[in-house]
Protein backbone atom coordinates (compact mmCIF):
# COMPACT_ATOMS: atom_id res chain seq x y z
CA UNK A 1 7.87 35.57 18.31
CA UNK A 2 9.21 34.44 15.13
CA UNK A 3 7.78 36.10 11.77
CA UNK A 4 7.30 33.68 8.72
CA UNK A 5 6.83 34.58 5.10
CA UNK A 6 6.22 31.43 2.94
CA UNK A 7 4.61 30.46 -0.01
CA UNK A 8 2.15 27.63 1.06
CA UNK A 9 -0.65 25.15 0.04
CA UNK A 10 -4.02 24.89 2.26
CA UNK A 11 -4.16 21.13 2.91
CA UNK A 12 -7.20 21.53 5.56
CA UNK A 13 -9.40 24.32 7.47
CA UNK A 14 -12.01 24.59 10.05
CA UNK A 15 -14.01 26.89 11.66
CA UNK A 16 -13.55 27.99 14.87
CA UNK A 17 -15.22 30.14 17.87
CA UNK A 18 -17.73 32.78 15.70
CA UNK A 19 -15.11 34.01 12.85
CA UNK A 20 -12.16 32.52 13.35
CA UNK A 21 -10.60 29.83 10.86
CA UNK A 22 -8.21 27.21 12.27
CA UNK A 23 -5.93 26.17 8.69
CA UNK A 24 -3.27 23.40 8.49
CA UNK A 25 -1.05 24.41 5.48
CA UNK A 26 2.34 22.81 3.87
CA UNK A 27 4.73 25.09 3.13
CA UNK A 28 8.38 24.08 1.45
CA UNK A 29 10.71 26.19 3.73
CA UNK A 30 9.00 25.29 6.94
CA UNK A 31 6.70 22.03 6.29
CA UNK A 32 3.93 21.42 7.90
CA UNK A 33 2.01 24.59 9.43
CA UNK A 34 -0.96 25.05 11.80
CA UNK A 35 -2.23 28.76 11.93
CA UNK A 36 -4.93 30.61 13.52
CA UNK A 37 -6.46 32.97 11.47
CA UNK A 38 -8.37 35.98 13.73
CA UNK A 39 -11.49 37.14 12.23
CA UNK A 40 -10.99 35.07 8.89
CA UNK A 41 -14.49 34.53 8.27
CA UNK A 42 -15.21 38.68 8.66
CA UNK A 43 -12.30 39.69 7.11
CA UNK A 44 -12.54 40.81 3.32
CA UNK A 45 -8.62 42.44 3.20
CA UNK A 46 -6.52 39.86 4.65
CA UNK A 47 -7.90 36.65 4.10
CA UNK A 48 -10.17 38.49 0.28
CA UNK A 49 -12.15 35.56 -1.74
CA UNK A 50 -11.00 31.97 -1.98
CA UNK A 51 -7.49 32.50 -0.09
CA UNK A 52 -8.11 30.11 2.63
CA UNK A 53 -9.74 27.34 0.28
CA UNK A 54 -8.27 23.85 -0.22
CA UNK A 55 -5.68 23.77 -3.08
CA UNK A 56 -4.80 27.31 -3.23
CA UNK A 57 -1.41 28.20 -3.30
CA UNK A 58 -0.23 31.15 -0.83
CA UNK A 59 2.06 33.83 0.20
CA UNK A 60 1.28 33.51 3.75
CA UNK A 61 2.67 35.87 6.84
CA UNK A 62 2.85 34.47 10.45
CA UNK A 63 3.83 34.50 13.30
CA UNK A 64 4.70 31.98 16.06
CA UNK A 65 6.18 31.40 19.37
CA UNK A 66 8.87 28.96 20.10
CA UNK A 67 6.81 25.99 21.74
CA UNK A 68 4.01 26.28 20.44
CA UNK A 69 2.10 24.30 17.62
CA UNK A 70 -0.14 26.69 16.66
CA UNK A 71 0.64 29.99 14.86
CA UNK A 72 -0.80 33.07 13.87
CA UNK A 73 -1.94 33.87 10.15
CA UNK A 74 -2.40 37.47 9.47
CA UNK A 75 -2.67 37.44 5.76
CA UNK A 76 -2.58 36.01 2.54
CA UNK A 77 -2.90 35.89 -0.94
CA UNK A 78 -3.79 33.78 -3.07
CA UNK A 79 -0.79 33.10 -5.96
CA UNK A 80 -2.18 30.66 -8.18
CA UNK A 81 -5.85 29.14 -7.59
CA UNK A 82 -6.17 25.52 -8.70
CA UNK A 83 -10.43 25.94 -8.67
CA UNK A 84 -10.53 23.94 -11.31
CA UNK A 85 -10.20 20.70 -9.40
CA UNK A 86 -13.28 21.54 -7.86
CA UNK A 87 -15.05 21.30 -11.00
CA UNK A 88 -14.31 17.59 -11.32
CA UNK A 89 -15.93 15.15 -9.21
CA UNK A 90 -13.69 12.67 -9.26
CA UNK A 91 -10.55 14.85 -9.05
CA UNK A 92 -11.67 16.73 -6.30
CA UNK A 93 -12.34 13.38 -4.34
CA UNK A 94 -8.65 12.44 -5.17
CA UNK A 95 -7.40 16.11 -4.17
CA UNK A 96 -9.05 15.59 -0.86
CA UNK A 97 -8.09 12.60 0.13
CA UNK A 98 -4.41 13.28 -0.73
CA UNK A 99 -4.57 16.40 1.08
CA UNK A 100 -5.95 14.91 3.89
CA UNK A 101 -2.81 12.06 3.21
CA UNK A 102 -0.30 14.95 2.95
CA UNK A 103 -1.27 15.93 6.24
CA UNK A 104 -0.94 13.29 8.20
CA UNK A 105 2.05 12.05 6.93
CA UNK A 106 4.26 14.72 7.18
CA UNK A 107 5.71 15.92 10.22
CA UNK A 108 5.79 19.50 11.46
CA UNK A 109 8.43 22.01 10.99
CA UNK A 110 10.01 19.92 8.84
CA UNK A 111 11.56 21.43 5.55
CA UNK A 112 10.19 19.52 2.48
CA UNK A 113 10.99 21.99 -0.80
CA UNK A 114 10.73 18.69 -2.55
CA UNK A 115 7.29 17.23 -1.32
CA UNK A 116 6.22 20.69 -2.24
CA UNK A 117 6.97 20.85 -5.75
CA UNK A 118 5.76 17.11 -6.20
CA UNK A 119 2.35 18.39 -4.10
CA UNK A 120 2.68 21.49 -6.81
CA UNK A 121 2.82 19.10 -9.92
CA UNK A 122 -0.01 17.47 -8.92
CA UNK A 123 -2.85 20.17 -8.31
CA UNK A 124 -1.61 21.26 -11.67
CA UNK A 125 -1.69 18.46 -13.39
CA UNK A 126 -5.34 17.78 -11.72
CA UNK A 127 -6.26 21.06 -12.75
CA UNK A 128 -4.98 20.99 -16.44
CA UNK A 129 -7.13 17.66 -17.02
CA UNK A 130 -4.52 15.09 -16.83
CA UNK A 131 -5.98 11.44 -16.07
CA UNK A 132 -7.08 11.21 -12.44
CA UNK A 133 -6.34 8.25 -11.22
CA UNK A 134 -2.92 7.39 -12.39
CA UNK A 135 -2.01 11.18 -11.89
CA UNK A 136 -2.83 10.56 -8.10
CA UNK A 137 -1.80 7.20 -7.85
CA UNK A 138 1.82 8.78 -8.92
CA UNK A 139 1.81 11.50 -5.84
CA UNK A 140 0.79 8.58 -3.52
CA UNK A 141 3.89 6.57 -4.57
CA UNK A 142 5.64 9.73 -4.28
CA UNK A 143 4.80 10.77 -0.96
CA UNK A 144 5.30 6.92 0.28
CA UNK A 145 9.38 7.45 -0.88
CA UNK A 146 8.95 11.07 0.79
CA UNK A 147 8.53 9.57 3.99
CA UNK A 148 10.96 6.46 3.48
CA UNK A 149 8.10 4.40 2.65
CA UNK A 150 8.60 3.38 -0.14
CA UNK A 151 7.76 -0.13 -1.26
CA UNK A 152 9.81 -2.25 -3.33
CA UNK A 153 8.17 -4.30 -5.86
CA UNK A 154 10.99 -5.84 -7.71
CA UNK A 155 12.18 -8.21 -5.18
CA UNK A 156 10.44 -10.33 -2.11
CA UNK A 157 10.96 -8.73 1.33
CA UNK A 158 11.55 -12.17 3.00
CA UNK A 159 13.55 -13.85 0.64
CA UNK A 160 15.12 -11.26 -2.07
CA UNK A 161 14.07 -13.62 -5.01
CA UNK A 162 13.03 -11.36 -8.19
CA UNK A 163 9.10 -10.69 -7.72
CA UNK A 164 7.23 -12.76 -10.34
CA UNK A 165 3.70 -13.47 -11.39
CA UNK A 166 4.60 -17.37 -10.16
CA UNK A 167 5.58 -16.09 -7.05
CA UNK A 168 1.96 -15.30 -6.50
CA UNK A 169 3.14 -11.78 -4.19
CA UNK A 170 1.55 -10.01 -1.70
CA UNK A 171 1.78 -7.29 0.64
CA UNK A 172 3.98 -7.45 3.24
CA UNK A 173 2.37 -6.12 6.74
CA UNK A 174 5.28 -4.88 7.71
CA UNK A 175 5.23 -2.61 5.41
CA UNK A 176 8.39 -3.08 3.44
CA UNK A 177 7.02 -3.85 -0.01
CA UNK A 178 5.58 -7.09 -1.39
CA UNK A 179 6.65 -10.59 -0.71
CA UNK A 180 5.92 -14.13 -2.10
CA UNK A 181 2.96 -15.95 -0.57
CA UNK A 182 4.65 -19.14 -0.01
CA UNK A 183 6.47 -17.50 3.20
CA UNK A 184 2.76 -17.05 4.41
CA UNK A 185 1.84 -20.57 4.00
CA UNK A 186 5.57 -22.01 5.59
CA UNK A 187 4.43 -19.57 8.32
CA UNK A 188 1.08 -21.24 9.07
CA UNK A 189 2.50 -24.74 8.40
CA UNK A 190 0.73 -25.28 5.22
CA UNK A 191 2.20 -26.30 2.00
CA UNK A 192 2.52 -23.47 -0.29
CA UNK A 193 2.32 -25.88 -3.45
CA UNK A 194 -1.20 -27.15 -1.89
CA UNK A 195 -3.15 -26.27 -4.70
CA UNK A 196 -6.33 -25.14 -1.40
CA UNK A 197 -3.64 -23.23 -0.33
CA UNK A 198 -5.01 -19.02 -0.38
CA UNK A 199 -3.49 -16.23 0.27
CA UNK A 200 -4.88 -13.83 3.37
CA UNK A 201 -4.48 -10.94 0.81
CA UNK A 202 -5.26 -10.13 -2.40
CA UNK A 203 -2.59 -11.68 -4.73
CA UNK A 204 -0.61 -8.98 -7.15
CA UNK A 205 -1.52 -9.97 -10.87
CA UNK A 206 0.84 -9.19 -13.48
CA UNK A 207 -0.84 -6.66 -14.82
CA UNK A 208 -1.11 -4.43 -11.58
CA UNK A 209 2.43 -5.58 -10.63
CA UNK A 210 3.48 -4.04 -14.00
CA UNK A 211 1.64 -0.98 -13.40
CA UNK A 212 2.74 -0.04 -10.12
CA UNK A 213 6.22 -0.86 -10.83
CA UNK A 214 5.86 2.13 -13.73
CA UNK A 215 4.27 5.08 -10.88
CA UNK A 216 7.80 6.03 -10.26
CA UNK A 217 8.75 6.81 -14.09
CA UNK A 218 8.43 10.10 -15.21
CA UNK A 219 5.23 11.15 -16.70
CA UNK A 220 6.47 11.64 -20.29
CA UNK A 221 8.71 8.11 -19.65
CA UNK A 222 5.81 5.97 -18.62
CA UNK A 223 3.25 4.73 -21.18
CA UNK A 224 1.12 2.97 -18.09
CA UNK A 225 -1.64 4.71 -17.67
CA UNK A 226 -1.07 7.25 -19.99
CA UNK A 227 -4.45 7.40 -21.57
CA UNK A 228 -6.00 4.24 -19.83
CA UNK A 229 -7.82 2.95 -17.21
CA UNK A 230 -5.68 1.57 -14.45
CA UNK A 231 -6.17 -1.68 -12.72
CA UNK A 232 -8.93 -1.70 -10.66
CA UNK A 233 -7.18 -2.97 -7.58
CA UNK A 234 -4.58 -0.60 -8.25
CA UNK A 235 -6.42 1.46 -5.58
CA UNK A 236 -7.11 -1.03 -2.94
CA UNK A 237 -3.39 -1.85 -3.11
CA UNK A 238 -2.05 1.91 -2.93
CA UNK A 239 -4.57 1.45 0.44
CA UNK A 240 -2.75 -1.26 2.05
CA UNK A 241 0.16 0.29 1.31
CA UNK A 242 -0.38 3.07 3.22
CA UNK A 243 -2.17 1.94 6.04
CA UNK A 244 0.43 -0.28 6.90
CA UNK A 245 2.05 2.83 8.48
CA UNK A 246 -1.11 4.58 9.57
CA UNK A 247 -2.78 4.43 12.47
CA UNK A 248 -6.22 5.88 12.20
CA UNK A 249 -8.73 5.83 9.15
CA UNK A 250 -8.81 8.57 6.92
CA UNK A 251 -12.12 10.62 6.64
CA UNK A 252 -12.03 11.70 2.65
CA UNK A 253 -11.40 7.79 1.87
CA UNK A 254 -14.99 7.29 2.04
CA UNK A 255 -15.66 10.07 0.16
CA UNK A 256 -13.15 9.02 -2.79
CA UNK A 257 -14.31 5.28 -2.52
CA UNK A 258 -18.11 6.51 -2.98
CA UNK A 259 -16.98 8.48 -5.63
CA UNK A 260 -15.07 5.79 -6.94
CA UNK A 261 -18.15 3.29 -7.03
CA UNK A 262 -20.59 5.65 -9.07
CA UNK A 263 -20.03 6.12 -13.00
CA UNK A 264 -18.48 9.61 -13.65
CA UNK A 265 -19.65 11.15 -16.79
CA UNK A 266 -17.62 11.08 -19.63
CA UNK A 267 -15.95 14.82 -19.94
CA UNK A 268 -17.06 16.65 -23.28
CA UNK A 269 -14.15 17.68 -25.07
CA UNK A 270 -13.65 21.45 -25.60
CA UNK A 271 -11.67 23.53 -28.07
């Protein structure tokens, strides 16, 4: 039985049998975790208050055996609570669905002290007030290089010409990045300079290519979304993006896009 002592984020829970709690956390030394927690629902000294909330982070013990998926979690405690989030409608739809995203993108028992500090920067920034939507769309990008995702928007896919706003791109289904549309309409037989010629997907404007291009740069670097709305497809576009390596729908996207589609009320400043 190997013992484990990690600090770790709560990325989903569940109840099971009468008081038990089934939680999948990410932790950076040993990645992905599913524990078992015995009693959790009863239990006001090992799992006390919030500790076994979403975006809490942990000191967790466990312990698991060698082929097994599922470990045991004894205790915790909660080292910094990001309740905040909660507070927010709109960042507490983003927070789910990219814990939910975290999840299943990440494999387990896989060391990833770098996904966790990006995962880290986010709840804090989310927590602190920082805009929601670019601040989210930035971890997406993020966890899309993580995994080796990560698209390139500079140049086609098909054809390596320099991406344009002539060249009319969009996404590639295989995943790569974005490509020009014209290799969609050789592909069909149709001339791509046939003005009824239309893309199967949405075509990448300027303005969102320029704005995607910019979720890499560092916070204090970028000027995109610093302060501003982003483009409205930039959403739908993070989407395809990531479900071109997916392989089931996600359960908090409908919960985000709902979210998403009703007006959120202007915060009142404080201080």
């Amino acid at each position: 039985m190997e013992d484990i002592r990690t600090r770790a984020f709560v990325l989903r829970t569940r109840a099971y049998g009468e008081s038990d709690v089934i939680a999948v956390l990410l932790s950076a030394d040993h990645g992905k975790l599913s524990g078992i927690a015995r009693g959790a629902r009863r239990s006001k000294r090992r799992f006390a208050g919030p500790a076994l909330e979403p975006f809490q982070e942990l000191e967790v013990r466990l312990a698991r055996r060698p082929h097994s998926d599922l470990a045991f979690l004894h205790e915790c405690q909660v080292l910094t609570s990001h309740h905040t989030v909660a507070t927010d409608i709109e960042a507490y739809a983003w927070a789910s669905y990219l814990c939910e995203l975290t999840e299943v993108m990440t494999p387990e028992r896989q060391a990833c002290a770098d996904l966790y500090q990006v995962f880290r920067g986010l709840l804090e920034r989310l927590a602190s007030g920082a805009p929601v939507a670019n601040t989210s769309h930035r971890y997406v990008m993020a966890l899309l290089d993580w995994a080796g995702w990560g698209p390139d928007f500079s140049r086609c896919s098909m054809c390596d010409e320099t991406l344009e706003a002539d060249s009319r791109p969009i996404v590639d289904p295989r995943g790569s990045g974005l490509m020009c549309a014209r290799h969609e309409a050789e592909a069909s037989g149709t001339d791509p300079d046939d003005p009824d010629f239309a893309p199967s997907r949405r075509v990448v404007d300027g303005e969102l290519l320029e704005y995607v291009c910019c979720l890499r740069a560092p916070v204090e670097a970028s000027t995109s979304g610093a302060g501003t709305e982003p483009p409205l497809a930039a959403t739908a576009l993070l989407h395809r993006l990531v479900d071109v390596h997916l392989h089931r729908p996600l359960k908090s996207r409908a919960f985000l896009a709902s979210i998403m589609a009703s007006p959120v009320e202007p915060k009142t400043p404080t201080g």
